[in-house]
C-alpha atoms as a PDB file:
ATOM      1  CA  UNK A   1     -12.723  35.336   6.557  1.00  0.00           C
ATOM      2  CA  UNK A   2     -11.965  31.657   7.268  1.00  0.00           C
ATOM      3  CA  UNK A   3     -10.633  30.200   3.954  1.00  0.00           C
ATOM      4  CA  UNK A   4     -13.471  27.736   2.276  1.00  0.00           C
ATOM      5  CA  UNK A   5     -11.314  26.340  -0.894  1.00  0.00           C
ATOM      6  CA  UNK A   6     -11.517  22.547  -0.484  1.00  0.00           C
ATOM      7  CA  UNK A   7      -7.895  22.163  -1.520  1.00  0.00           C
ATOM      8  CA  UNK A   8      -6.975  24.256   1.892  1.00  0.00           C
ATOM      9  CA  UNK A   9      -8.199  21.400   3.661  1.00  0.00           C
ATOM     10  CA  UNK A  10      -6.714  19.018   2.216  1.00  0.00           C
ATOM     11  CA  UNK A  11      -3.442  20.238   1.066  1.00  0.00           C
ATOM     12  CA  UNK A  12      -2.685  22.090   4.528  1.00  0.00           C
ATOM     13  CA  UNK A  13      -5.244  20.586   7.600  1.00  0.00           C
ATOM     14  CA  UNK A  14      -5.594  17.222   6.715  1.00  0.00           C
ATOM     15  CA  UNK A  15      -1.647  16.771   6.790  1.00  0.00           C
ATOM     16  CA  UNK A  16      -1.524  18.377   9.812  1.00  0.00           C
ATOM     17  CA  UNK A  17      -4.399  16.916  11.329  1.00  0.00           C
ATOM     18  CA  UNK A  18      -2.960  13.429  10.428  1.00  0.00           C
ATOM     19  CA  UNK A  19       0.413  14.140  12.157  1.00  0.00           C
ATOM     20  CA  UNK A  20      -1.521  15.862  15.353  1.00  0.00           C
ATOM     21  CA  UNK A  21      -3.482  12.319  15.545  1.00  0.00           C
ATOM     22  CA  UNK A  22      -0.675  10.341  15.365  1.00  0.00           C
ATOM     23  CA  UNK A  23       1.790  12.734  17.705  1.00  0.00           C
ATOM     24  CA  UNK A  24      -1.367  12.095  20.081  1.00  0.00           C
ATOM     25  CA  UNK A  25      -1.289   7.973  19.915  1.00  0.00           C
ATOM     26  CA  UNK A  26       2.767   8.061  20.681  1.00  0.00           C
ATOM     27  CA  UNK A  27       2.076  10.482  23.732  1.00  0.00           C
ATOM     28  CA  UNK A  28      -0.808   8.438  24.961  1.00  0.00           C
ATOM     29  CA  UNK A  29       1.000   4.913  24.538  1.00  0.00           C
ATOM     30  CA  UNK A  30       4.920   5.424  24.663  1.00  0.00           C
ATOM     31  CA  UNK A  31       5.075   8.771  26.845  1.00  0.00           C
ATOM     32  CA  UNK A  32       6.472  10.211  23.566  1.00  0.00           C
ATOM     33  CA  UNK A  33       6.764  14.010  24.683  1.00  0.00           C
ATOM     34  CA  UNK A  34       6.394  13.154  27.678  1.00  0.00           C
ATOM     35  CA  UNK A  35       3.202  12.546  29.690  1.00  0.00           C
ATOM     36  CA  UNK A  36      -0.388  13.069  28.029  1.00  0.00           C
ATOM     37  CA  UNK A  37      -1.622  15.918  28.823  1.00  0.00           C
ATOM     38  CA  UNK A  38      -5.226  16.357  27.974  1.00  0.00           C
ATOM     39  CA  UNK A  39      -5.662  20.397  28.472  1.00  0.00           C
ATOM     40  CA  UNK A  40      -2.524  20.713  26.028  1.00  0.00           C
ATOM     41  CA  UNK A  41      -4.061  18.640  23.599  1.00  0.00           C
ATOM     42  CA  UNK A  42      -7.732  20.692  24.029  1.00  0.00           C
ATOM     43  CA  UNK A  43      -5.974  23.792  23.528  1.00  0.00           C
ATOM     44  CA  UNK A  44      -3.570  23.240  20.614  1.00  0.00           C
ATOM     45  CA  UNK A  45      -6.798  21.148  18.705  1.00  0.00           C
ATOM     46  CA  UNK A  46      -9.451  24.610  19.408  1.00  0.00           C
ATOM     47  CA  UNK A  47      -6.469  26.312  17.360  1.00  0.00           C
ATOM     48  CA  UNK A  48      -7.374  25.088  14.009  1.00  0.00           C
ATOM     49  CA  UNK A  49     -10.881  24.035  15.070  1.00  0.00           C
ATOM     50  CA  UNK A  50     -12.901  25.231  12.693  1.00  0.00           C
ATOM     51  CA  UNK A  51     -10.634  24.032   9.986  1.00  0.00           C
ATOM     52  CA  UNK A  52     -10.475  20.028  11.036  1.00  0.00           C
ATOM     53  CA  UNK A  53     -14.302  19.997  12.031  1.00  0.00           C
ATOM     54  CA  UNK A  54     -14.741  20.937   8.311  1.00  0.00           C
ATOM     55  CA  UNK A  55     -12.896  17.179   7.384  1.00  0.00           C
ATOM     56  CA  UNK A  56     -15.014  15.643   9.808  1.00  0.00           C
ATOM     57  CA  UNK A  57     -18.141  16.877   8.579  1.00  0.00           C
ATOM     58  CA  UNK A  58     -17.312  15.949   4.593  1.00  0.00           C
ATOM     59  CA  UNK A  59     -19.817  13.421   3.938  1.00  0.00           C
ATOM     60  CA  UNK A  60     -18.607  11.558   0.507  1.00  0.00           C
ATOM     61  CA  UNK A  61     -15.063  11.112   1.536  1.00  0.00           C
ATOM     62  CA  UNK A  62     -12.826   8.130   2.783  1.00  0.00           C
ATOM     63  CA  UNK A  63      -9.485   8.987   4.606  1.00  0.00           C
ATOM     64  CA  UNK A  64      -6.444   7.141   5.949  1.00  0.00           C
ATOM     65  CA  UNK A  65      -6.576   5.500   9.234  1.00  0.00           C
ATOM     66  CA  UNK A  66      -5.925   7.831  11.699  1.00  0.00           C
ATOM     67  CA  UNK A  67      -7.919  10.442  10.717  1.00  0.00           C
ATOM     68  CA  UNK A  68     -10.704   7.699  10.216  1.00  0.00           C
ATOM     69  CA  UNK A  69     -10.574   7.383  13.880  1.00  0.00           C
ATOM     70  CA  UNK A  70     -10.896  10.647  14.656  1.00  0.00           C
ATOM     71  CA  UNK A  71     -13.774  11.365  12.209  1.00  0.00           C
ATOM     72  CA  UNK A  72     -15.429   8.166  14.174  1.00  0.00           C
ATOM     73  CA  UNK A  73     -14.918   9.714  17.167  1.00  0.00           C
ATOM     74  CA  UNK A  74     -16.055  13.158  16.489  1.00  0.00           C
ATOM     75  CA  UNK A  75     -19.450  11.800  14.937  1.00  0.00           C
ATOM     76  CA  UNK A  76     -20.699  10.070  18.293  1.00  0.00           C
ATOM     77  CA  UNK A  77     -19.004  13.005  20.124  1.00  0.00           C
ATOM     78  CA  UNK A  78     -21.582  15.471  18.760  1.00  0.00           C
ATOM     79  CA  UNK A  79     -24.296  13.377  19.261  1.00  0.00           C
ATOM     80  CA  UNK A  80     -23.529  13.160  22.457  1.00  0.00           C
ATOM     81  CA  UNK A  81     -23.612  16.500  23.064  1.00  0.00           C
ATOM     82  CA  UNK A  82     -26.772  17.046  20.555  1.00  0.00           C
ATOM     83  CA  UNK A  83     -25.427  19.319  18.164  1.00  0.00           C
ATOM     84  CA  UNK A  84     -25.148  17.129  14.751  1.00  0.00           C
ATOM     85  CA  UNK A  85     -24.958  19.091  11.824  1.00  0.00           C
ATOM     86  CA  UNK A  86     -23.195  19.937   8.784  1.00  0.00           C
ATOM     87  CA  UNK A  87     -23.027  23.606   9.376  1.00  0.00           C
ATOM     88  CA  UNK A  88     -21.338  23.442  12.799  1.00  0.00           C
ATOM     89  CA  UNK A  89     -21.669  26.727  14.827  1.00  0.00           C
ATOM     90  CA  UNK A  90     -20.083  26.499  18.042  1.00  0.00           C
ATOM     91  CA  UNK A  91     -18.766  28.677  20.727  1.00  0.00           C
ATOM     92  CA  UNK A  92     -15.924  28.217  22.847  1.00  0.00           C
ATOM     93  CA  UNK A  93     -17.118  26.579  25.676  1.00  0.00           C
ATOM     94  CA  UNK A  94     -18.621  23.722  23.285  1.00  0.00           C
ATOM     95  CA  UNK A  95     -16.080  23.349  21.202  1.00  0.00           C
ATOM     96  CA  UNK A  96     -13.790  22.566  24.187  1.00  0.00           C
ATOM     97  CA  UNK A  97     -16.313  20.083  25.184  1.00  0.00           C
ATOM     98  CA  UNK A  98     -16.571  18.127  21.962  1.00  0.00           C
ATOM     99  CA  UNK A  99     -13.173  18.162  22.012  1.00  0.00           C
ATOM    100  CA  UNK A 100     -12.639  16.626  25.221  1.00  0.00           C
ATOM    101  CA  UNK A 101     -14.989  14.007  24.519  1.00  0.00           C
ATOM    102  CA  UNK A 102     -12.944  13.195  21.205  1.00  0.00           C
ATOM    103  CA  UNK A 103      -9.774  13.046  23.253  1.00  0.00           C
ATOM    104  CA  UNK A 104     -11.161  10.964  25.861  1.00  0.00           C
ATOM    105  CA  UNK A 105     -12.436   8.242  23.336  1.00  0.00           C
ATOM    106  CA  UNK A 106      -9.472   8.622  21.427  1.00  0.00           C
ATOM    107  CA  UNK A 107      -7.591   7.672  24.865  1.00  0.00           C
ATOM    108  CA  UNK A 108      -9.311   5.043  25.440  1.00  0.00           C
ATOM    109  CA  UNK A 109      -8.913   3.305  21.809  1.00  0.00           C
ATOM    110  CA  UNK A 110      -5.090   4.380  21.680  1.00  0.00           C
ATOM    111  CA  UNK A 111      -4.400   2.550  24.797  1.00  0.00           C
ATOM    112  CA  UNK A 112      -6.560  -0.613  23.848  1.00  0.00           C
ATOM    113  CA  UNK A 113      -4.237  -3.627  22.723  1.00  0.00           C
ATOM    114  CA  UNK A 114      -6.774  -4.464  19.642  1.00  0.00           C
ATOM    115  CA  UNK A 115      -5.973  -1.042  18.268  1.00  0.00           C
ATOM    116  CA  UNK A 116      -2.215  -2.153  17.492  1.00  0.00           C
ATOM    117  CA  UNK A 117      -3.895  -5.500  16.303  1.00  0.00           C
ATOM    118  CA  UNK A 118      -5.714  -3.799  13.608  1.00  0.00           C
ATOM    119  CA  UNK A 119      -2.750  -1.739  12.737  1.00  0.00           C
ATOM    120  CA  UNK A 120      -0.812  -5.005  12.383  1.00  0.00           C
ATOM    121  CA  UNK A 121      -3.585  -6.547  10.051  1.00  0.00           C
ATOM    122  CA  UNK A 122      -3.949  -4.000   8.123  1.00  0.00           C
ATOM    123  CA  UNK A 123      -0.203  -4.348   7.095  1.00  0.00           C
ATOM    124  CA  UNK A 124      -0.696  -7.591   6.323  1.00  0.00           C
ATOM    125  CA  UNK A 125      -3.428  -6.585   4.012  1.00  0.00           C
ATOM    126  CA  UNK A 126      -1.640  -4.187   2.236  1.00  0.00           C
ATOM    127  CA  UNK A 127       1.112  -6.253   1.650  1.00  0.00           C
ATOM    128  CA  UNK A 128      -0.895  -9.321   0.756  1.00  0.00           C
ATOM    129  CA  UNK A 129      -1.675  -6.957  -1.634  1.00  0.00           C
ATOM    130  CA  UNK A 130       1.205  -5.507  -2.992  1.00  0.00           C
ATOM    131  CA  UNK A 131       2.363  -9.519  -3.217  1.00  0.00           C
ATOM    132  CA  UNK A 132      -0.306  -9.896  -5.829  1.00  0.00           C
ATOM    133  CA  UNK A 133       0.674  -7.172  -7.981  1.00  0.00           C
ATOM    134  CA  UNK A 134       4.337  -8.809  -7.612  1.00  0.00           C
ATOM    135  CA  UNK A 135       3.034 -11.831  -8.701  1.00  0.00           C
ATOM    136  CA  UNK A 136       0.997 -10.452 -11.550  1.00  0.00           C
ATOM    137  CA  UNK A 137       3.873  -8.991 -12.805  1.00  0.00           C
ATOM    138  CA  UNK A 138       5.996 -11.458 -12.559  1.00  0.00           C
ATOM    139  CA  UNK A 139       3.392 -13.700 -14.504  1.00  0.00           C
ATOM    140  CA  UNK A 140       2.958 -11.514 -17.269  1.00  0.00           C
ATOM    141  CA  UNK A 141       6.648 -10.767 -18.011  1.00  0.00           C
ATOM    142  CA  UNK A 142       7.946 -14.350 -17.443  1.00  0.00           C
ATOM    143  CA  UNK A 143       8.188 -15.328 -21.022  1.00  0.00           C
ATOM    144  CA  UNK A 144       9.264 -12.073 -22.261  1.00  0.00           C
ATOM    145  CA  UNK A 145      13.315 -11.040 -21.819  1.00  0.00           C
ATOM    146  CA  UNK A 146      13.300  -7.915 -23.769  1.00  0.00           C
ATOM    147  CA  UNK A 147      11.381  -5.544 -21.181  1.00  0.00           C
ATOM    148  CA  UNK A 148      10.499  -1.771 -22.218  1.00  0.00           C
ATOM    149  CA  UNK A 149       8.957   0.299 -19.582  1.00  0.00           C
ATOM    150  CA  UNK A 150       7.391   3.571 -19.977  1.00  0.00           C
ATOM    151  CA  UNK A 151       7.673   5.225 -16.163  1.00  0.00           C
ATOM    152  CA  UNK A 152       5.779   8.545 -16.153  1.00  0.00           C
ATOM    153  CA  UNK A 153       4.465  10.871 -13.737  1.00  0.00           C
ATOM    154  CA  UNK A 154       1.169  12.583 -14.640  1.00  0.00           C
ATOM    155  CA  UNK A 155       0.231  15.674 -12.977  1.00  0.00           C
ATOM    156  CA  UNK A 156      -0.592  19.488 -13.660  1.00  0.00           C
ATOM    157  CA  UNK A 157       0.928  22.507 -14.423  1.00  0.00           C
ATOM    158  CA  UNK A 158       2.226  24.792 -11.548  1.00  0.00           C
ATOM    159  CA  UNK A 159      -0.481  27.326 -11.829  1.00  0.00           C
ATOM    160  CA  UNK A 160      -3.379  24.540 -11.187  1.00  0.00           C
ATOM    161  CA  UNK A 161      -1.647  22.441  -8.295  1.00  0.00           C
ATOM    162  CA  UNK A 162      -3.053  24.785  -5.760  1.00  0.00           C
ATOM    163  CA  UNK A 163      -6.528  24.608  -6.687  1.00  0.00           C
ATOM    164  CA  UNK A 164      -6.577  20.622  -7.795  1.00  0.00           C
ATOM    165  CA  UNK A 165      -8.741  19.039  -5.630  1.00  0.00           C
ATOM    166  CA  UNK A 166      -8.798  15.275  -5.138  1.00  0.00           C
ATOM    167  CA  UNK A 167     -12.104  14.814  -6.415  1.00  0.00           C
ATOM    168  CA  UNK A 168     -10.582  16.713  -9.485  1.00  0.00           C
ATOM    169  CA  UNK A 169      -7.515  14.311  -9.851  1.00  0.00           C
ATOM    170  CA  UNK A 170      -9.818  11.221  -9.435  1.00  0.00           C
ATOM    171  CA  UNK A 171     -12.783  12.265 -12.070  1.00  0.00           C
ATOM    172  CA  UNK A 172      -9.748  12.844 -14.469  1.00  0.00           C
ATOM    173  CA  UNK A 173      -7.816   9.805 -13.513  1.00  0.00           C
ATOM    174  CA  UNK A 174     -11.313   7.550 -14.074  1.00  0.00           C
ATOM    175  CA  UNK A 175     -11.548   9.145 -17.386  1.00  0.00           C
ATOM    176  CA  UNK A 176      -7.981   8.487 -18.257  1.00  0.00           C
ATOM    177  CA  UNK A 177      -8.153   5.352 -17.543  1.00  0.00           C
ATOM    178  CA  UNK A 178     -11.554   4.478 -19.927  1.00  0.00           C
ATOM    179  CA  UNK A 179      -9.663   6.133 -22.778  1.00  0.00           C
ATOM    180  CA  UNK A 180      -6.344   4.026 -22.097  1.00  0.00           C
ATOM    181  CA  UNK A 181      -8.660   1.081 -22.262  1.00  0.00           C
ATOM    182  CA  UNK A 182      -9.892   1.540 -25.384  1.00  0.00           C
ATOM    183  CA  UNK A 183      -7.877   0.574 -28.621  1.00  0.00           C
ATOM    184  CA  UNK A 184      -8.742   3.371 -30.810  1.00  0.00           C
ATOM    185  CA  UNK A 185      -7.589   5.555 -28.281  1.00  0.00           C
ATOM    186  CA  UNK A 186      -4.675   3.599 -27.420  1.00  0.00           C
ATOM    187  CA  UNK A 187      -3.585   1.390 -30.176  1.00  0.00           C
ATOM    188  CA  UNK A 188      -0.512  -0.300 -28.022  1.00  0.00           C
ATOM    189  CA  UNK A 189      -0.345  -3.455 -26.170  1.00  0.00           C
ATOM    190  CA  UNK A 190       1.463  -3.861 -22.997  1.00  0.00           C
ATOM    191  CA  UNK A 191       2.379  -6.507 -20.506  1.00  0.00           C
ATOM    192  CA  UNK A 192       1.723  -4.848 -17.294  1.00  0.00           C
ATOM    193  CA  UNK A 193       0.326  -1.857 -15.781  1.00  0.00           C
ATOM    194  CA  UNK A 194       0.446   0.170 -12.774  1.00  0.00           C
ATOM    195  CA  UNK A 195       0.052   3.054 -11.042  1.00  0.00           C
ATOM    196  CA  UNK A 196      -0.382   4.914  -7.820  1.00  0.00           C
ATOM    197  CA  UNK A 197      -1.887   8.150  -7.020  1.00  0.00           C
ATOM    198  CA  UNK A 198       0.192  10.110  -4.733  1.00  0.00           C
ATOM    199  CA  UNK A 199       0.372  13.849  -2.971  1.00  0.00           C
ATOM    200  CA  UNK A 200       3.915  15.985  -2.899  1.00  0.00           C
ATOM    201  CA  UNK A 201       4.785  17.374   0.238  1.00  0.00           C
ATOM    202  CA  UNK A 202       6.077  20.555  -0.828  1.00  0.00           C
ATOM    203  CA  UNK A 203       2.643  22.431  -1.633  1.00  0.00           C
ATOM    204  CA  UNK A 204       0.319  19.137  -1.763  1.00  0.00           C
ATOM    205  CA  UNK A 205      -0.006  18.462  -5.543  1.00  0.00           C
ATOM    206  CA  UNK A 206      -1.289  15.552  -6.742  1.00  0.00           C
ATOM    207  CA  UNK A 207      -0.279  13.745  -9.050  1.00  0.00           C
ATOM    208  CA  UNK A 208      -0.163  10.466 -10.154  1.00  0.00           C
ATOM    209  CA  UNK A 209       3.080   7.708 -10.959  1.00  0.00           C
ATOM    210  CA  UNK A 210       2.478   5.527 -14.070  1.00  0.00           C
ATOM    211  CA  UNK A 211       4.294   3.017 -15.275  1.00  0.00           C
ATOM    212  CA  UNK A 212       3.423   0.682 -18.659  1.00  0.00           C
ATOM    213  CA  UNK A 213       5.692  -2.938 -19.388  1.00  0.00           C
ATOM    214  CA  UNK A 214       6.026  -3.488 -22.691  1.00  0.00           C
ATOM    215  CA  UNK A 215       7.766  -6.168 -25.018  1.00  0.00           C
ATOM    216  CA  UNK A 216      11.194  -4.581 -26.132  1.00  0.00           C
ATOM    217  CA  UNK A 217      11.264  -6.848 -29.454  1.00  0.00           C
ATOM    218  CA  UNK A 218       7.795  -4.738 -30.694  1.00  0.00           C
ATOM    219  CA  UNK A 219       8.414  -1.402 -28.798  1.00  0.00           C
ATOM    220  CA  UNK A 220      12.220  -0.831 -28.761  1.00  0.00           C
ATOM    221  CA  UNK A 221      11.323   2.892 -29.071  1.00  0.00           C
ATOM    222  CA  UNK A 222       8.883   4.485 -26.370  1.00  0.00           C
ATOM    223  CA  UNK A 223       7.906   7.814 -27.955  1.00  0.00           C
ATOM    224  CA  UNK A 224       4.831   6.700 -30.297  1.00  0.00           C
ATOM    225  CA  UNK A 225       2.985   5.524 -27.030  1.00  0.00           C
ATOM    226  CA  UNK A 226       4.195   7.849 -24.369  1.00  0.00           C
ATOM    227  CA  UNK A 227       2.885  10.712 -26.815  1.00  0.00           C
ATOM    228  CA  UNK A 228      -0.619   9.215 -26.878  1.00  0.00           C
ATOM    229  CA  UNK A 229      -0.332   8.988 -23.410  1.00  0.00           C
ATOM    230  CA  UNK A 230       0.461  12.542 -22.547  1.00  0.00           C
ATOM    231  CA  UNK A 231      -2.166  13.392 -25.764  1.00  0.00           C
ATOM    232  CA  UNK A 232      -5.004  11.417 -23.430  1.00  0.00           C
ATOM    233  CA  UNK A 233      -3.894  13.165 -19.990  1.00  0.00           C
ATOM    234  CA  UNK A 234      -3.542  16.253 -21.530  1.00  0.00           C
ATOM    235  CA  UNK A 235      -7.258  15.877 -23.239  1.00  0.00           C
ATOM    236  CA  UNK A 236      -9.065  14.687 -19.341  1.00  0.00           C
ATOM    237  CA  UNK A 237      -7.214  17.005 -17.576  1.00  0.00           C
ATOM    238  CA  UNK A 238      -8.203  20.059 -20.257  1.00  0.00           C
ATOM    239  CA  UNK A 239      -4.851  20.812 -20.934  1.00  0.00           C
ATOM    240  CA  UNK A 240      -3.841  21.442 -17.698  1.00  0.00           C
ATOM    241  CA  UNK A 241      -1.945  18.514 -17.448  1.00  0.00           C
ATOM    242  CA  UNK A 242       1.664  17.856 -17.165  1.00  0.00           C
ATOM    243  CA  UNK A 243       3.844  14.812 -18.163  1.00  0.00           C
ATOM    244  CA  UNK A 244       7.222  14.053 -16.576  1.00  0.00           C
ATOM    245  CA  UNK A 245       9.236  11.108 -18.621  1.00  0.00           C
ATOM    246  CA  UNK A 246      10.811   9.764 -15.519  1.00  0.00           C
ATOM    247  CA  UNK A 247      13.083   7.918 -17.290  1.00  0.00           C
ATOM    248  CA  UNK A 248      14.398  10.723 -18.574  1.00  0.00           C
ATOM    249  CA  UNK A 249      14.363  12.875 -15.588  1.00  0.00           C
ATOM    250  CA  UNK A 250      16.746   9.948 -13.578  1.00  0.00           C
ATOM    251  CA  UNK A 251      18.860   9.836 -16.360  1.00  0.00           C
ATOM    252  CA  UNK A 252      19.649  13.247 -16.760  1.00  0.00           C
ATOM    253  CA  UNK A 253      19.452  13.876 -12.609  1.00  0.00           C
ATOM    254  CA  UNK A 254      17.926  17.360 -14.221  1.00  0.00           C
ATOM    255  CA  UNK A 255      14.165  17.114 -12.629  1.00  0.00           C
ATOM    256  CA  UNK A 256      13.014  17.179  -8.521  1.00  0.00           C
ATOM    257  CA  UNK A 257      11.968  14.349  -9.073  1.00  0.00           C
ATOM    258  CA  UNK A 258      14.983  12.275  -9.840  1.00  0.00           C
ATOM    259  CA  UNK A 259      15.402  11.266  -5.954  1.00  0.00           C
ATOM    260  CA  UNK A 260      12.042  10.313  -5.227  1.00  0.00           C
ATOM    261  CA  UNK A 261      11.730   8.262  -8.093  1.00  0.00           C
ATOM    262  CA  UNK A 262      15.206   7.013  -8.234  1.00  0.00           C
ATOM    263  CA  UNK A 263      13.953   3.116  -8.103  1.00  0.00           C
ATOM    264  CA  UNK A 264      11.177   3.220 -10.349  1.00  0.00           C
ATOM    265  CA  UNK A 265      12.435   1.135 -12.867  1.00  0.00           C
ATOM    266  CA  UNK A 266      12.341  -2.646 -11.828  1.00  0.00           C
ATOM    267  CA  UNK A 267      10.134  -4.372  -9.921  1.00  0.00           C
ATOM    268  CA  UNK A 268      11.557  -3.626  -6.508  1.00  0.00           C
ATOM    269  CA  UNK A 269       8.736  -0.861  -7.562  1.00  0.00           C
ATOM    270  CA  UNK A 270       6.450  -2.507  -5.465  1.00  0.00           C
ATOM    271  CA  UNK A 271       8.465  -2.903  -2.440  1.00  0.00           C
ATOM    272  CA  UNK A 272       9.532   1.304  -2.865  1.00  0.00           C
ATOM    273  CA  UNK A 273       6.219   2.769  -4.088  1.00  0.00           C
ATOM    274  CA  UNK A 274       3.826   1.154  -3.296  1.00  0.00           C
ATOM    275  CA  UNK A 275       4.668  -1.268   0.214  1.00  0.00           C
ATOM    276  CA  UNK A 276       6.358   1.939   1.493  1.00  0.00           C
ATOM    277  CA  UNK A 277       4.807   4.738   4.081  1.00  0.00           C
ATOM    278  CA  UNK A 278       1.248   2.480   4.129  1.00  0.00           C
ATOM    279  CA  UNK A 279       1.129   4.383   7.614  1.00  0.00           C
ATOM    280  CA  UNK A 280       3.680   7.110   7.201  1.00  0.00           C
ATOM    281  CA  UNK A 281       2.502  10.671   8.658  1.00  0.00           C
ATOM    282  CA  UNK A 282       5.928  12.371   8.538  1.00  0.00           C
ATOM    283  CA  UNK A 283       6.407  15.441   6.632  1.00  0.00           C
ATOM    284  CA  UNK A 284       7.852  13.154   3.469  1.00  0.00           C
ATOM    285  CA  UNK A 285       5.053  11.057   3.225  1.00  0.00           C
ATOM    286  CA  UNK A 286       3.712  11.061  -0.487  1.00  0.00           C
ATOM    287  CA  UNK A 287       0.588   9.337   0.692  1.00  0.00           C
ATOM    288  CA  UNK A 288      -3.200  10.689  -0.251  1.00  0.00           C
ATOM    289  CA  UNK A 289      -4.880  11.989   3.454  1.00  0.00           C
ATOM    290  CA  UNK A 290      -8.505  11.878   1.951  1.00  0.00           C
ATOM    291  CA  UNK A 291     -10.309  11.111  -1.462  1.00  0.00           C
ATOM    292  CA  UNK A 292     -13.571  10.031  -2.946  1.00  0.00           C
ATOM    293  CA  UNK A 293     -15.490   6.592  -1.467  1.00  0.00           C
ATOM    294  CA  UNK A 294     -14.428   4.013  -3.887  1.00  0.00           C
ATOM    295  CA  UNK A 295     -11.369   6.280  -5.590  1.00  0.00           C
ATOM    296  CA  UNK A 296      -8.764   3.545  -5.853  1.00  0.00           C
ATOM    297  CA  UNK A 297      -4.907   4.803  -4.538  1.00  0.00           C
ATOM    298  CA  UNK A 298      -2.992   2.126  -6.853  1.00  0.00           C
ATOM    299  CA  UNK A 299      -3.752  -0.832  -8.796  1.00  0.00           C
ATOM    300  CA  UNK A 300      -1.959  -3.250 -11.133  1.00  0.00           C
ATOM    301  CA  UNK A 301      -3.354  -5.205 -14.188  1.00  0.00           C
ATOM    302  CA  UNK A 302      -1.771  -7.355 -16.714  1.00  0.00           C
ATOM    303  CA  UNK A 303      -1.226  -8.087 -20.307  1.00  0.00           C
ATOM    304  CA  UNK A 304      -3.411  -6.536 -22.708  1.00  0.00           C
ATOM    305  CA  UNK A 305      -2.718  -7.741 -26.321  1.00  0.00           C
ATOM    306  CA  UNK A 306      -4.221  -7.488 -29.647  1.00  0.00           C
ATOM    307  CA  UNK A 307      -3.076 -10.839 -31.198  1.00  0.00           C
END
């Protein structure tokens, strides 16, 4: 029976889907490969047909870039062919058919010069971006010489990974971040926040990199506020939560994530965790493929203080 768990999709197609997109654009515009070769590219898409068409047809979802064009592209592609729906029954025959007529759009907006345009700005965006975070930072730490940070990584325990679903991790993460807010949940003041949600490539768990800037003077010791942290995740989350002191885990070179998270500790954090992979599809990318409309992927706010 074909699998229907929503974390199948997007732990294991949407990855793959995302890398057969962009594998597509470098054969289409640098030969990469070698030549395009559309019945290839029919055939080795009907494969795992009825698992991508399931992405496509998600309604309340936003995804990365490439797979945004290919969602575009299958929408007017079944209109074309008159069979819109979200329970999508097709033979064969059609499902070679709305494939070719994905392909051949997808051709034709691959080869388009405006396509690489809108990479391009998009870049800038996102960098524009990450500039104002570095800025923020800097703004809110300027005065302040004695700098504590709390780096964590907030995720779940092994046996939920699997079946943590995006829409999960973001309901949690929403919640998290209300309680955080809120000084009799979390009597601490800090001079900078950020964080960034992010997917392990291993077996696709989520999980989310969080890192607090504090004034050394007040906190010279960490633990009274990274224990109401991990209290608060471990309270959304239901106790399924897990906590990794990232500090800890780089200096002791004891935890898997040591080497991803070697740099987390100044703020060349911007440049390394969040700048990074903005369109990275290899294997190692840590970025999220899809998530909620309006879930936001990594944000960075500034000083919030009591007196």
């Amino acid at each position: 029976m074909h699998p229907i768990s929503l974390t199948h999709y997007e732990h294991q197609v949407a990855p793959r889907l995302e890398q057969d997109i962009h594998k597509l654009y470098l054969s289409i515009c640098f030969k990469r490969g070698g030549e395009y070769d559309a019945q290839f590219w029919r055939s080795h898409l009907f494969e795992y047909f009825l698992d991508w068409s399931q992405i496509c047809l998600m309604p309340t979802i936003e995804c990365g870039c490439w797979i945004n064009y290919f969602r575009m592209c299958f929408h007017a592609s079944q209109r074309e062919l008159n069979v819109v729906g979200l329970n999508l029954t097709l033979n064969q025959q059609e499902s070679e058919q709305l494939i070719d007529l994905i392909l051949i759009k997808l051709r034709k907006i691959f080869s388009a010069p405006s396509f690489l345009e809108m990479i391009e700005d998009k870049n800038v965006k996102h960098t524009k971006r990450v500039e104002h975070y570095q800025k923020a930072y800097q703004q809110a730490t300027k005065h302040h010489h004695a700098l504590n940070k709390i780096n964590l990584f907030l995720g779940y325990l092994p046996g939920y990974t699997s079946v943590t679903s995006i829409f999960n991790v973001a309901k949690d993460i929403r919640q998290f971040e209300l309680l955080l807010g809120q000084y009799g949940y979390f009597p601490f003041d800090y001079l900078f926040q950020y964080q960034r949600v992010v997917q392990l490539t291993e077996n696709g768990e989520y999980g989310m990199l969080f890192s607090l800037t504090v004034n050394g003077y007040i906190y010279q010791d960490n633990s009274a506020p990274l224990m109401q942290i991990a209290r608060l995740w471990n309270f959304v989350t239901k106790y399924r939560g897990m906590v990794v002191n990232l500090n800890e885990a780089i200096t002791e070179h004891s935890h898997p994530f040591t080497e991803m998270f070697a740099a987390f500790n100044d703020v060349s954090d911007f440049d390394r965790l969040l700048h990074q992979d903005f369109l990275n599809v290899d294997t190692d990318s840590m970025n999220v493929r899809i998530w909620p409309q309006g879930f936001r992927h990594f944000h960075g706010k500034g000083s919030r203080q009591l007196y």
